[in-house]
N, C-alpha and C. Protein backbone atom coordinates (compact mmCIF):
# COMPACT_ATOMS: atom_id res chain seq x y z
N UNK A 1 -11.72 13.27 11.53
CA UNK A 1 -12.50 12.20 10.92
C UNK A 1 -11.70 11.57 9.78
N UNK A 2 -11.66 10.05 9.78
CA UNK A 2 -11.28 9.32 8.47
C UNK A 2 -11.79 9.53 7.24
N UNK A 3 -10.99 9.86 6.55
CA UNK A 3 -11.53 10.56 4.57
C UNK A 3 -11.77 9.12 4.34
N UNK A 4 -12.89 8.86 3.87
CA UNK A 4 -13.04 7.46 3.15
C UNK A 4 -12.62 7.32 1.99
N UNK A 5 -12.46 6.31 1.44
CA UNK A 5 -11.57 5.78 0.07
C UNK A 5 -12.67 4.37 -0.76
N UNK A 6 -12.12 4.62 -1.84
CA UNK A 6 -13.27 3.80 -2.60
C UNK A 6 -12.19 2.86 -3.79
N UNK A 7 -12.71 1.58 -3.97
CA UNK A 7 -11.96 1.03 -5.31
C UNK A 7 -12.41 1.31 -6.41
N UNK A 8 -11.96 1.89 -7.58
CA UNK A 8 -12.95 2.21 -8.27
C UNK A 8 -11.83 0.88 -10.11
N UNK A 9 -12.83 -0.46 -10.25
CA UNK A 9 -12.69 -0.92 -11.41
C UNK A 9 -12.88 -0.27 -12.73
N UNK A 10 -11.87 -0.05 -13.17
CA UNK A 10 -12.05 0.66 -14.59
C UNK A 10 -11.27 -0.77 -15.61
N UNK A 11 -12.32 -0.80 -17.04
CA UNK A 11 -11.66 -1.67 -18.09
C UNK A 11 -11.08 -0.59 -18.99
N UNK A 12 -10.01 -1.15 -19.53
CA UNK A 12 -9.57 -0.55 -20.53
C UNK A 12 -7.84 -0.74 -20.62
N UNK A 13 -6.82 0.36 -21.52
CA UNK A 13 -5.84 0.43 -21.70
C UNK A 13 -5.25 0.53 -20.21
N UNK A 14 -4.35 0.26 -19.91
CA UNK A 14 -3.80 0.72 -18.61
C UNK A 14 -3.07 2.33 -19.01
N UNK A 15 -2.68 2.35 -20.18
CA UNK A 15 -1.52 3.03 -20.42
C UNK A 15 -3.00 4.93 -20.66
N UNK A 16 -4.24 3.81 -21.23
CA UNK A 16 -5.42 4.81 -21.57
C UNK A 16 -5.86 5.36 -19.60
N UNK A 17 -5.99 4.53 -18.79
CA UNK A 17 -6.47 4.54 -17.73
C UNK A 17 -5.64 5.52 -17.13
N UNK A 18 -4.15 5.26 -17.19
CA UNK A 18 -3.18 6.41 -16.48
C UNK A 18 -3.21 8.07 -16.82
N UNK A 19 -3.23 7.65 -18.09
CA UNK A 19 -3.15 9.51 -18.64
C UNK A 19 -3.96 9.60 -18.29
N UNK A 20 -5.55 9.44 -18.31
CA UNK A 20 -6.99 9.99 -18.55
C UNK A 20 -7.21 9.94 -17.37
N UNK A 21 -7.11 9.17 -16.00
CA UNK A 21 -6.84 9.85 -14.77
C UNK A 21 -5.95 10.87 -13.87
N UNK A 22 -4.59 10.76 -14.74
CA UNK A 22 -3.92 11.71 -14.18
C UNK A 22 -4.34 13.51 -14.50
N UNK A 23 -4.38 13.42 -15.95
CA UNK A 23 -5.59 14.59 -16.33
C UNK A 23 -6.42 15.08 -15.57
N UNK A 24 -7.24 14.14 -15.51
CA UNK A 24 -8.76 14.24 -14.44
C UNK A 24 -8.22 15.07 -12.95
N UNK A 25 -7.07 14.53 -12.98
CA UNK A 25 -6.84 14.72 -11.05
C UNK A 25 -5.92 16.36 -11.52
N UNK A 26 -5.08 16.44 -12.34
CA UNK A 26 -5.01 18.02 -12.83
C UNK A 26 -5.80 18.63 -12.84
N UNK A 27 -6.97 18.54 -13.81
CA UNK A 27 -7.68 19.60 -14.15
C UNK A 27 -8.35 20.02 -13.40
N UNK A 28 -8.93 19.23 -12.32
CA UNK A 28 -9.60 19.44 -11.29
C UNK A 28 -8.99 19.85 -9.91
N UNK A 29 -7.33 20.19 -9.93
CA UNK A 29 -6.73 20.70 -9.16
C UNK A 29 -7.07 19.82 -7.95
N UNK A 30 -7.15 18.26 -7.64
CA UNK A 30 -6.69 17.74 -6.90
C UNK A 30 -5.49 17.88 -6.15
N UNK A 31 -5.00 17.41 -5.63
CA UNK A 31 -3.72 17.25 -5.34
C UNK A 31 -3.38 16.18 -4.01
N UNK A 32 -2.00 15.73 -4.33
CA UNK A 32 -1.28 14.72 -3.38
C UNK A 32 -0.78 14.15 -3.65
N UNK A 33 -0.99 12.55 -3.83
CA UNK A 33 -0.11 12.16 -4.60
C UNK A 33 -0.53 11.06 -5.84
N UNK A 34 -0.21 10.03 -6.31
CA UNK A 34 -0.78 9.89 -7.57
C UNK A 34 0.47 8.29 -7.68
N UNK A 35 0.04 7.15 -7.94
CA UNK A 35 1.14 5.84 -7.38
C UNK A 35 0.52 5.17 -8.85
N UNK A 36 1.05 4.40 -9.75
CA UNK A 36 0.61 3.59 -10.53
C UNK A 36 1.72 1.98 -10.55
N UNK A 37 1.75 1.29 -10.16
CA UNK A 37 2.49 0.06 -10.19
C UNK A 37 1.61 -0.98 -10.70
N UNK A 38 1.83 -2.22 -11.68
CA UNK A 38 1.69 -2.94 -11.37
C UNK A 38 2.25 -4.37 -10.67
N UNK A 39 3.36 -4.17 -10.25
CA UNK A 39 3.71 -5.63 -9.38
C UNK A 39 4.55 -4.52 -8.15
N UNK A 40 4.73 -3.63 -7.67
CA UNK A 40 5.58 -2.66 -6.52
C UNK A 40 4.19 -1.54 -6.36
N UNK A 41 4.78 -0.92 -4.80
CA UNK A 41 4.20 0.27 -4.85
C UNK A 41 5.26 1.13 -4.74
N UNK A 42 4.87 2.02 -5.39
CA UNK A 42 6.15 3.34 -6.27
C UNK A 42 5.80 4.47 -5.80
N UNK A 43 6.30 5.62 -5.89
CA UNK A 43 5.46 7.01 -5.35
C UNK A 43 5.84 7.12 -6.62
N UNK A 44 5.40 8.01 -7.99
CA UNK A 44 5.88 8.67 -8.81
C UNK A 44 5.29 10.15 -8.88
N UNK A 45 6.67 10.71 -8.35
CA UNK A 45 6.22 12.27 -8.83
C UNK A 45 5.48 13.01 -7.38
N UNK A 46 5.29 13.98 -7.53
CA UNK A 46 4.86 14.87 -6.45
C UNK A 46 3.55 15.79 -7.00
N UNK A 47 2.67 16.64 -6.18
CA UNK A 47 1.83 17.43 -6.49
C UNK A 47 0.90 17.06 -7.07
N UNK A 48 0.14 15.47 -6.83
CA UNK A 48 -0.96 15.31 -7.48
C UNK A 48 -1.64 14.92 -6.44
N UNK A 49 -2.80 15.48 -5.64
CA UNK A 49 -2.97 15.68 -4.29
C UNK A 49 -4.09 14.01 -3.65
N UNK A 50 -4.51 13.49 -4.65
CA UNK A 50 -5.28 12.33 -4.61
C UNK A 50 -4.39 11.20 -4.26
N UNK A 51 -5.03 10.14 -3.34
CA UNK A 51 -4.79 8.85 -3.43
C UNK A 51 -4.98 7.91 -4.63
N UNK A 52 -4.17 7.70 -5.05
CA UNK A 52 -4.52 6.74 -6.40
C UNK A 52 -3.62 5.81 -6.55
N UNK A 53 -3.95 4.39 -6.14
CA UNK A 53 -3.11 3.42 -6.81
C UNK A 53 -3.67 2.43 -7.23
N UNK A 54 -2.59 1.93 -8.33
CA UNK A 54 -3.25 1.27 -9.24
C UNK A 54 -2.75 -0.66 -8.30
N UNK A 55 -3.78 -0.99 -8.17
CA UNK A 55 -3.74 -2.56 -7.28
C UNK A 55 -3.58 -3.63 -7.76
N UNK A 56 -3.93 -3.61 -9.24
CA UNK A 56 -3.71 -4.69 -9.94
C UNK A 56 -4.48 -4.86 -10.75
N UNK A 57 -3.96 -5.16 -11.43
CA UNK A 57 -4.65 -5.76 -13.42
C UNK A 57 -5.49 -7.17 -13.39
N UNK A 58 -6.20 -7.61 -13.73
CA UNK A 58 -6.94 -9.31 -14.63
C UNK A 58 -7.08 -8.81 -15.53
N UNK A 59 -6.83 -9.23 -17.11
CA UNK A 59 -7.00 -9.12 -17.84
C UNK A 59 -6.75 -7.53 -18.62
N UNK A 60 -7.75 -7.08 -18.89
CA UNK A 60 -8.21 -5.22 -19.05
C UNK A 60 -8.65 -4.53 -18.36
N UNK A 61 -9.08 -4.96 -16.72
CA UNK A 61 -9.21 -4.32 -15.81
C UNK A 61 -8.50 -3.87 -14.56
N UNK A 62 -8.53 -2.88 -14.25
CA UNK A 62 -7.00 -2.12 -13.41
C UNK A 62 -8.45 -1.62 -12.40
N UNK A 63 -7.76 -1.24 -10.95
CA UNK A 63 -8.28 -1.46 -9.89
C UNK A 63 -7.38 -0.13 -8.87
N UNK A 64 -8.02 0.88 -8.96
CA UNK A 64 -7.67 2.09 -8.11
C UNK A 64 -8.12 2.12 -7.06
N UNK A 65 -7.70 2.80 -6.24
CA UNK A 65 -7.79 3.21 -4.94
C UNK A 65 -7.90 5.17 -4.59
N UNK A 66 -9.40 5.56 -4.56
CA UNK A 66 -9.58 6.79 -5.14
C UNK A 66 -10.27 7.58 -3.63
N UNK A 67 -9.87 8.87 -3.33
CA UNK A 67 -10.73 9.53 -2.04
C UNK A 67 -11.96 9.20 -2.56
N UNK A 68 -12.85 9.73 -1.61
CA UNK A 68 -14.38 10.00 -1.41
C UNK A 68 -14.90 10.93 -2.38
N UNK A 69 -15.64 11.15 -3.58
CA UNK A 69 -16.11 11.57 -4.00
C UNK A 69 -15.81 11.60 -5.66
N UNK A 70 -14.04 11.00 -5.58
CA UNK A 70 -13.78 11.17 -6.67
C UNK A 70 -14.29 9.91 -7.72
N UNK A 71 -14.60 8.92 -6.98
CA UNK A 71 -14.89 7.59 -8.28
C UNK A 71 -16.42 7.75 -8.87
N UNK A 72 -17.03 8.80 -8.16
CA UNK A 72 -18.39 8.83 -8.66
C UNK A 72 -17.89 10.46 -10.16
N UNK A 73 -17.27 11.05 -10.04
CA UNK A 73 -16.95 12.20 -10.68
C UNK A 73 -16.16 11.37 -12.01
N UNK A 74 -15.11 10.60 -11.98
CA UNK A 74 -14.29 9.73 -12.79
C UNK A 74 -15.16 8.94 -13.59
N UNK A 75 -16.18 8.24 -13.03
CA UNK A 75 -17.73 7.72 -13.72
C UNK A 75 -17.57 8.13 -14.71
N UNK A 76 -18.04 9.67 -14.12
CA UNK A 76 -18.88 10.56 -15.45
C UNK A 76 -18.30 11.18 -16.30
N UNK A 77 -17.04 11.69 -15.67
CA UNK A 77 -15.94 11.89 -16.84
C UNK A 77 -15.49 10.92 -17.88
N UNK A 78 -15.42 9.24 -17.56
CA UNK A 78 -15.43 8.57 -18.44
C UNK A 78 -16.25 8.14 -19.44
N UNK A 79 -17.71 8.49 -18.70
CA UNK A 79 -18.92 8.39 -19.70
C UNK A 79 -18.92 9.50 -20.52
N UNK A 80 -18.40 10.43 -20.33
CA UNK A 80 -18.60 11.23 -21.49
C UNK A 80 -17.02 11.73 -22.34
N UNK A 81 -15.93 10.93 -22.68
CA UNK A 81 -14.94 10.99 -23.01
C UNK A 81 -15.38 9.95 -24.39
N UNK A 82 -14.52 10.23 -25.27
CA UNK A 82 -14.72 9.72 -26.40
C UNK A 82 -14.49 8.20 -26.75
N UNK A 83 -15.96 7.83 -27.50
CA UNK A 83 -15.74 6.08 -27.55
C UNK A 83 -14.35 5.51 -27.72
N UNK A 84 -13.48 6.24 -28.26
CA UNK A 84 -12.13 5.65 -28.91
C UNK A 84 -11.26 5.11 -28.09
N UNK A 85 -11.60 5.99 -27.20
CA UNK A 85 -10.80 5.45 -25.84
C UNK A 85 -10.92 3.96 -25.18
N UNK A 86 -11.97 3.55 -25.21
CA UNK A 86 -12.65 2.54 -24.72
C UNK A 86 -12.09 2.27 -23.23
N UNK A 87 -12.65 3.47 -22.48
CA UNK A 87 -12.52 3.31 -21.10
C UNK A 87 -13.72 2.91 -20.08
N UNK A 88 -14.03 2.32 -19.44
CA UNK A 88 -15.25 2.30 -18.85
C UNK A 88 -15.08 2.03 -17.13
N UNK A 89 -15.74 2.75 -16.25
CA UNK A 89 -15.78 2.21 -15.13
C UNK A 89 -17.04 1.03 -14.43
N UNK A 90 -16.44 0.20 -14.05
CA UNK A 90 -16.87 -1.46 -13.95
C UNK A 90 -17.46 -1.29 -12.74
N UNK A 91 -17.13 -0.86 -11.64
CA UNK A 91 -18.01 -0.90 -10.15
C UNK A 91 -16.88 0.07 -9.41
N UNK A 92 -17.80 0.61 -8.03
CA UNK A 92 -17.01 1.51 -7.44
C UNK A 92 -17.20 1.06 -5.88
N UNK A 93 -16.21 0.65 -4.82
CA UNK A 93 -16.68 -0.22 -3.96
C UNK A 93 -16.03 0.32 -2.71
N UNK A 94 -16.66 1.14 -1.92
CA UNK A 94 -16.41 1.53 -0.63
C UNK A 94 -15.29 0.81 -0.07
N UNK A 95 -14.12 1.43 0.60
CA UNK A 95 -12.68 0.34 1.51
C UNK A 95 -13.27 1.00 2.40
N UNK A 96 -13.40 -0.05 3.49
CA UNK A 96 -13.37 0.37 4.96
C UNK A 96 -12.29 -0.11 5.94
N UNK A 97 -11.13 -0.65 5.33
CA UNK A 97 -9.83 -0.72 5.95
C UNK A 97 -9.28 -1.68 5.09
N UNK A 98 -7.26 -1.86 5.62
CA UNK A 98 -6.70 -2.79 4.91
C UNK A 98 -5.61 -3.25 5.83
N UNK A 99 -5.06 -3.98 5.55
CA UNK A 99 -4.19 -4.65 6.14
C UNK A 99 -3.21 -5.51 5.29
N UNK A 100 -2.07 -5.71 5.75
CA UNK A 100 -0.91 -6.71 5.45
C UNK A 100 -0.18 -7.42 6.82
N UNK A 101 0.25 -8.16 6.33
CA UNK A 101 1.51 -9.11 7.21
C UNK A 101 2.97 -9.08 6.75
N UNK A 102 3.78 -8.99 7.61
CA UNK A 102 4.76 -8.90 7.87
C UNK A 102 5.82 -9.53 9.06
N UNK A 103 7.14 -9.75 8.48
CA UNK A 103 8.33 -10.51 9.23
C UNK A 103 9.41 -10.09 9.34
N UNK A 104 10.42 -10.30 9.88
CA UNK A 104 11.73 -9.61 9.69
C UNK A 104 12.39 -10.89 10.84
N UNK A 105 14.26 -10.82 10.44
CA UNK A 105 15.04 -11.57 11.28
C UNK A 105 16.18 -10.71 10.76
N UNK A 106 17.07 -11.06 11.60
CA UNK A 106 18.72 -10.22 11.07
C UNK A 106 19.83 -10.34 12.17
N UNK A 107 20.64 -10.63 12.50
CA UNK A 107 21.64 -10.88 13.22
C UNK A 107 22.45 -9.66 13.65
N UNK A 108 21.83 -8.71 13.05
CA UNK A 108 22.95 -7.38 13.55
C UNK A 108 21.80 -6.36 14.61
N UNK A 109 22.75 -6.17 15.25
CA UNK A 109 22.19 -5.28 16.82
C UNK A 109 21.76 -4.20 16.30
N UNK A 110 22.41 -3.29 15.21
CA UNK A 110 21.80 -2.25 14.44
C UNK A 110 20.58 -2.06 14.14
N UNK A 111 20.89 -3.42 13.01
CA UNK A 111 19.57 -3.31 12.32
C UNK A 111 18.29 -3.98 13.17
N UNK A 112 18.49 -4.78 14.08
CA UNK A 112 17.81 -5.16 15.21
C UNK A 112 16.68 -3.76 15.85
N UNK A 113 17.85 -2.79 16.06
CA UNK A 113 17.05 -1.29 16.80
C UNK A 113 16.39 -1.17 15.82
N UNK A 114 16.64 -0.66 14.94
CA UNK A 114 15.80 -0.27 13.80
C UNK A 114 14.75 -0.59 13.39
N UNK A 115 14.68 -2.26 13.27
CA UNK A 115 13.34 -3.01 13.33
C UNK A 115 12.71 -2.86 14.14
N UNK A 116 12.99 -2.38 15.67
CA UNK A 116 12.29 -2.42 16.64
C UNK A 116 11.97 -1.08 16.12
N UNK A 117 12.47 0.26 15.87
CA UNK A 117 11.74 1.42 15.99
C UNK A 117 10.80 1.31 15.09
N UNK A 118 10.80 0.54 13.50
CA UNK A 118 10.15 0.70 12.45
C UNK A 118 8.53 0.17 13.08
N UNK A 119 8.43 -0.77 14.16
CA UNK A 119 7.37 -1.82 14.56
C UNK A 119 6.65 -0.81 16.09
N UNK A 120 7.68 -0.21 16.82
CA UNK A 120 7.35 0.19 17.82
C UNK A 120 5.94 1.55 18.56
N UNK A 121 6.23 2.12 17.23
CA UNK A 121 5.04 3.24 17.17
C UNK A 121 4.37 2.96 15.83
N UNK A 122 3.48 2.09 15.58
CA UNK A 122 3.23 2.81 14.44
C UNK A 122 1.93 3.61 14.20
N UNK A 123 1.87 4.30 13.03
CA UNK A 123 1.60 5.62 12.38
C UNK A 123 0.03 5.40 12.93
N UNK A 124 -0.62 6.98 13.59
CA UNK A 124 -2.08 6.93 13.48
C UNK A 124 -3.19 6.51 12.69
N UNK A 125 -3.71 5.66 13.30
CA UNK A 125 -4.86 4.72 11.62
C UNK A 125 -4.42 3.31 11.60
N UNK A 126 -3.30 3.11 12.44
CA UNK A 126 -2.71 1.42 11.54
C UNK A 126 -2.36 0.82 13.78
N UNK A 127 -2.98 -0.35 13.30
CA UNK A 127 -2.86 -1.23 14.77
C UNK A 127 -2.04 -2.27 14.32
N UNK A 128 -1.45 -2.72 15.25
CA UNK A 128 -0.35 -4.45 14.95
C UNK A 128 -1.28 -5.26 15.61
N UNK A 129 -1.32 -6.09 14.68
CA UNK A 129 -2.01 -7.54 15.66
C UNK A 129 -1.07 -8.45 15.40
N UNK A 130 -1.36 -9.64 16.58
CA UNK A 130 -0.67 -10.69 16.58
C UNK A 130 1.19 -10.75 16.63
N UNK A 131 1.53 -9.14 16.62
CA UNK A 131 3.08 -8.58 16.91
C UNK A 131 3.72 -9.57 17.71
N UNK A 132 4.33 -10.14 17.40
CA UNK A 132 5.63 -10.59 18.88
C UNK A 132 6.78 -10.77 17.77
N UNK A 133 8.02 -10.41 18.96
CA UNK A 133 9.22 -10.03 18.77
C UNK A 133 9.90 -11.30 19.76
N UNK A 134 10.93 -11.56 19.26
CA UNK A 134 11.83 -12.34 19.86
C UNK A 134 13.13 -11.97 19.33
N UNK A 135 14.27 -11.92 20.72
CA UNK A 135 15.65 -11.17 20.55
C UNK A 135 16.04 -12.28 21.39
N UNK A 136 17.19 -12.93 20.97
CA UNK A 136 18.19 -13.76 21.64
C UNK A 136 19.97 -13.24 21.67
N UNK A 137 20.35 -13.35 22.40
CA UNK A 137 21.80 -12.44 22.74
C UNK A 137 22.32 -13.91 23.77
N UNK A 138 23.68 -14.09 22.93
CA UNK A 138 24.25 -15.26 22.89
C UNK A 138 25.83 -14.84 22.84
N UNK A 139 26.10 -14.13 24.26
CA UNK A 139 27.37 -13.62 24.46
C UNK A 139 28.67 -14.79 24.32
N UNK A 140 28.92 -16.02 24.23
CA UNK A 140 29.21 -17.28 24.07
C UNK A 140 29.66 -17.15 23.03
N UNK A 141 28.98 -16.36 21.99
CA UNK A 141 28.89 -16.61 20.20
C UNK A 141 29.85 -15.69 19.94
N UNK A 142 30.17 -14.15 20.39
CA UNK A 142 30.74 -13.26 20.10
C UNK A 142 31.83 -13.04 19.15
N UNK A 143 32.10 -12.99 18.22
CA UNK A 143 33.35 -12.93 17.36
C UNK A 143 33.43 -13.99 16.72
N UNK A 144 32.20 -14.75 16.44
CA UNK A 144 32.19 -16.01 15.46
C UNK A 144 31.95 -15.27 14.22
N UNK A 145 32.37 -15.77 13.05
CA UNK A 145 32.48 -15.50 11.47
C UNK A 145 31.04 -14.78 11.44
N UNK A 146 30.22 -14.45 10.01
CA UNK A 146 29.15 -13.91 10.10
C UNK A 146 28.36 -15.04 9.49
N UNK A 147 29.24 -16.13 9.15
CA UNK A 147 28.11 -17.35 8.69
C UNK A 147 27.99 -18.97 9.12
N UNK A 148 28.28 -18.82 10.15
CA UNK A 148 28.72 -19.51 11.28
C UNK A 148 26.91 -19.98 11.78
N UNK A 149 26.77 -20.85 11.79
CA UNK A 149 25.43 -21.61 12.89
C UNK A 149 25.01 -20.86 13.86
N UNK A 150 26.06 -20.43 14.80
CA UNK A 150 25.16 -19.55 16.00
C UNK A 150 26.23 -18.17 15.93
N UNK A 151 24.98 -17.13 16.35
CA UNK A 151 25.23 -15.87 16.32
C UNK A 151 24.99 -14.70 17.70
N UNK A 152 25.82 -13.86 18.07
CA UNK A 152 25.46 -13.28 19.75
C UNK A 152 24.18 -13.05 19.65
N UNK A 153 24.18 -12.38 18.15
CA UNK A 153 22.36 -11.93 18.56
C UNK A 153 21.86 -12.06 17.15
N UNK A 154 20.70 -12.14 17.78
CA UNK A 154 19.12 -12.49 16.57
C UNK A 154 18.16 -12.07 17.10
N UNK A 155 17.34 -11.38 16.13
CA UNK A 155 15.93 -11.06 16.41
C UNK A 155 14.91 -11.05 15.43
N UNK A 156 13.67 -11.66 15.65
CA UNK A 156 13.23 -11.94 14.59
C UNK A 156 11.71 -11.46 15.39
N UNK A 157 10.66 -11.19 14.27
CA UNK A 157 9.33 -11.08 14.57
C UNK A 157 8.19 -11.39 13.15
N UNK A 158 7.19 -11.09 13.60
CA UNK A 158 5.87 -11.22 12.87
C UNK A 158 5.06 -10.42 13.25
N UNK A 159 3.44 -10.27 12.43
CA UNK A 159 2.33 -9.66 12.66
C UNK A 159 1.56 -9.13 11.72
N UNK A 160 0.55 -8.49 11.92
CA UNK A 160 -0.01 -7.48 10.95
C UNK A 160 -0.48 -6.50 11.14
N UNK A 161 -0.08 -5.83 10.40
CA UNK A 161 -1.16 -3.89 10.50
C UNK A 161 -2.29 -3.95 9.56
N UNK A 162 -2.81 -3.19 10.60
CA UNK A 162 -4.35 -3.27 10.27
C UNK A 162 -4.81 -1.62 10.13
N UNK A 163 -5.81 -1.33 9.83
CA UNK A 163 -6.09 -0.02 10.04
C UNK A 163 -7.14 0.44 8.48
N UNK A 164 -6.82 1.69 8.91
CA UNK A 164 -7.56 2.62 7.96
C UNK A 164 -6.63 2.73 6.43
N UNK A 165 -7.33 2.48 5.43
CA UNK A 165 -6.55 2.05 4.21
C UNK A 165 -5.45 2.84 3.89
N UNK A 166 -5.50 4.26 3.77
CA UNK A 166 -4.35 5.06 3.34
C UNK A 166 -3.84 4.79 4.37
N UNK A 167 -3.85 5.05 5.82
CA UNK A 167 -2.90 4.91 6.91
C UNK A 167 -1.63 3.54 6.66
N UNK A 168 -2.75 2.48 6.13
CA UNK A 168 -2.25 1.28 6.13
C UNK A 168 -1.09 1.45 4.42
N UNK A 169 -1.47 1.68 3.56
CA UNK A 169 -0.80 1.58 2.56
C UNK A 169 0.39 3.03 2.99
N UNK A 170 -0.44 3.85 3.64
CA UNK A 170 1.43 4.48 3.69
C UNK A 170 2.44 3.98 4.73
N UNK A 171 2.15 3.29 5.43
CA UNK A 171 2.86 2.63 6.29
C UNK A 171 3.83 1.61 5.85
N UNK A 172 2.85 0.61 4.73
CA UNK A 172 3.33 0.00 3.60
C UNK A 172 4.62 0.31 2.47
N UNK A 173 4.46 1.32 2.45
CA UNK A 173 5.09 2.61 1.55
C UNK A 173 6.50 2.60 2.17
N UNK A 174 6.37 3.24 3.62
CA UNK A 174 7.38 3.62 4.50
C UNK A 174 8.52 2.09 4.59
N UNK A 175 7.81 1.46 4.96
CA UNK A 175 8.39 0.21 5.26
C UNK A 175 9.01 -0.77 4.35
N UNK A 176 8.89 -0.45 2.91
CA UNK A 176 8.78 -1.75 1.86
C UNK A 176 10.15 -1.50 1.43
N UNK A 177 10.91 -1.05 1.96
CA UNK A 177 12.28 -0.76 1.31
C UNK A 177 13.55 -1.11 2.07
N UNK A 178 13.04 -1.35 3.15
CA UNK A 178 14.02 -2.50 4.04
C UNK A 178 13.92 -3.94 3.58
N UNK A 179 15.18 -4.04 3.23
CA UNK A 179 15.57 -5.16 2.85
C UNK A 179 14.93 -6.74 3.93
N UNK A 180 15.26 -6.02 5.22
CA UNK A 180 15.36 -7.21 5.71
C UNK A 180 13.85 -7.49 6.59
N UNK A 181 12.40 -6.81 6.42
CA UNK A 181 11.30 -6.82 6.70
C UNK A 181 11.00 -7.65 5.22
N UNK A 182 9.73 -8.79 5.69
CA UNK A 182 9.13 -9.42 4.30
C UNK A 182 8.03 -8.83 4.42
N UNK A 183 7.13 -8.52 3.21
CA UNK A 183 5.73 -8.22 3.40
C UNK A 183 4.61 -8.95 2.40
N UNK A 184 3.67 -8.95 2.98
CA UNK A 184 2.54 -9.71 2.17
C UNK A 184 1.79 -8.90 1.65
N UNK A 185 1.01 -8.99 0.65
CA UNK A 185 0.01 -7.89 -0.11
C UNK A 185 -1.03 -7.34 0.86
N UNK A 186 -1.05 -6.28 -0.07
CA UNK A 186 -1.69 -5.61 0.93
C UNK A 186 -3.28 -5.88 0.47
N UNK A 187 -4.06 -6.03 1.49
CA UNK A 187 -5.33 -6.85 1.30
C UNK A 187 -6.79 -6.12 2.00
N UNK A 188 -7.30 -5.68 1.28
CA UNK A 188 -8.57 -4.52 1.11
C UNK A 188 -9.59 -5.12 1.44
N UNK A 189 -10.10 -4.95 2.96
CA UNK A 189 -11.59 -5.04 2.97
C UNK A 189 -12.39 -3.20 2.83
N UNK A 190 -13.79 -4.40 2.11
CA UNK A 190 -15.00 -3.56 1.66
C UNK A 190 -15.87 -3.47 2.60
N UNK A 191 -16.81 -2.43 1.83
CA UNK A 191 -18.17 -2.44 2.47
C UNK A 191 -19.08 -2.14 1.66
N UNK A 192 -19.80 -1.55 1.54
CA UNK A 192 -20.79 -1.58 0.12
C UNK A 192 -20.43 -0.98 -1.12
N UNK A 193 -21.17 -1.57 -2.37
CA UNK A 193 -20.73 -0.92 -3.39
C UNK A 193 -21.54 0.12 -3.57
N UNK A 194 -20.82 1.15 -4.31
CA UNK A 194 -21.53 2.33 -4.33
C UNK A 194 -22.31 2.24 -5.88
N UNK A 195 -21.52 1.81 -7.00
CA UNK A 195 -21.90 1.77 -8.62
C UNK A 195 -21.44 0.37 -9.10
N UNK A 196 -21.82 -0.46 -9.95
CA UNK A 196 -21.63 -1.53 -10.36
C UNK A 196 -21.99 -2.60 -9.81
């Protein structure tokens, strides 16, 4: 069965929001892993067993991505942590999947396979829609410069993964470090709110 995942809006420090969750997910012997970015997604660190990333800032509000059970527990831990802090959680809002888009082109046969393996299976939880691939091989071209108008081969594609949110953001994860794949944000549908 799919572990459900929740957004959970918290206002406050970001720098207050990080410690005072990472704590939370210690003390309570969570564990997994634990991501805070705001403009990349980063892995930092190992052994903090929760999904947590931080999605983005407006203003004083930062926007996690928390398992099932934990944004209602984080609530209450924040309600009862000291005014000074001025942390508060804003609403807590069920993900029932996510998705991004993605592209890639490249002229080398290498990196060509590669794109194809990175696109070809992907990971349980995450579907491609709208996928197509196009490979042109232009034996004619062979031994032309590397910046030359036409090339033996090119391959280029599009699409999007879709799926179950962690599936989808680690896929995201896996993938965001090839240079020559573009990707679009990654984009969270809901379903009901649980608090706020």
């Amino acid at each position: 069965m799919t572990k459900k995942y929740y957004e959970v809006a918290v206002e406050g420090s970001l720098d207050l929001i990080r410690g005072f969750v990472l704590g939370f997910l210690q003390g309570r012997g969570i564990e997994g892993e634990a991501v805070f970015s705001v403009e990349r997604h980063v892995r930092h660190g190992e052994g903090l067993g929760q999904l947590l990333r931080h999605l983005g800032r407006r203003g004083d509000t930062s926007r996690l991505i928390v398992g099932e059970g934990v944004g209602l527990q984080l609530r209450e831990a924040l309600g009862k942590a000291s005014p000074e802090l001025d942390l508060k959680v804003l609403s807590i809002r069920e993900i029932t999947g996510a998705r991004f888009d993605f592209s890639f082109r490249t002229y080398s046969r290498k990196a060509g396979e590669d794109l194809k393996d990175a696109f070809r299976n992907p990971p349980a939880g995450v579907a491609l829609q709208d996928y197509a691939v196009k490979e042109d091989i232009r034996e004619e071209a062979k031994g032309i410069e590397a910046y030359a108008p036409l090339h033996d081969y090119e391959i280029n594609g599009s699409g999007r993964a879709t799926g179950d949110a962690k599936a989808v953001i680690d896929y995201y994860d896996r993938i965001e470090h090839n240079e020559l794949i573009e990707l679009g944000a990654i984009e969270l549908e809901y379903g009901k709110a649980v608090a706020g």
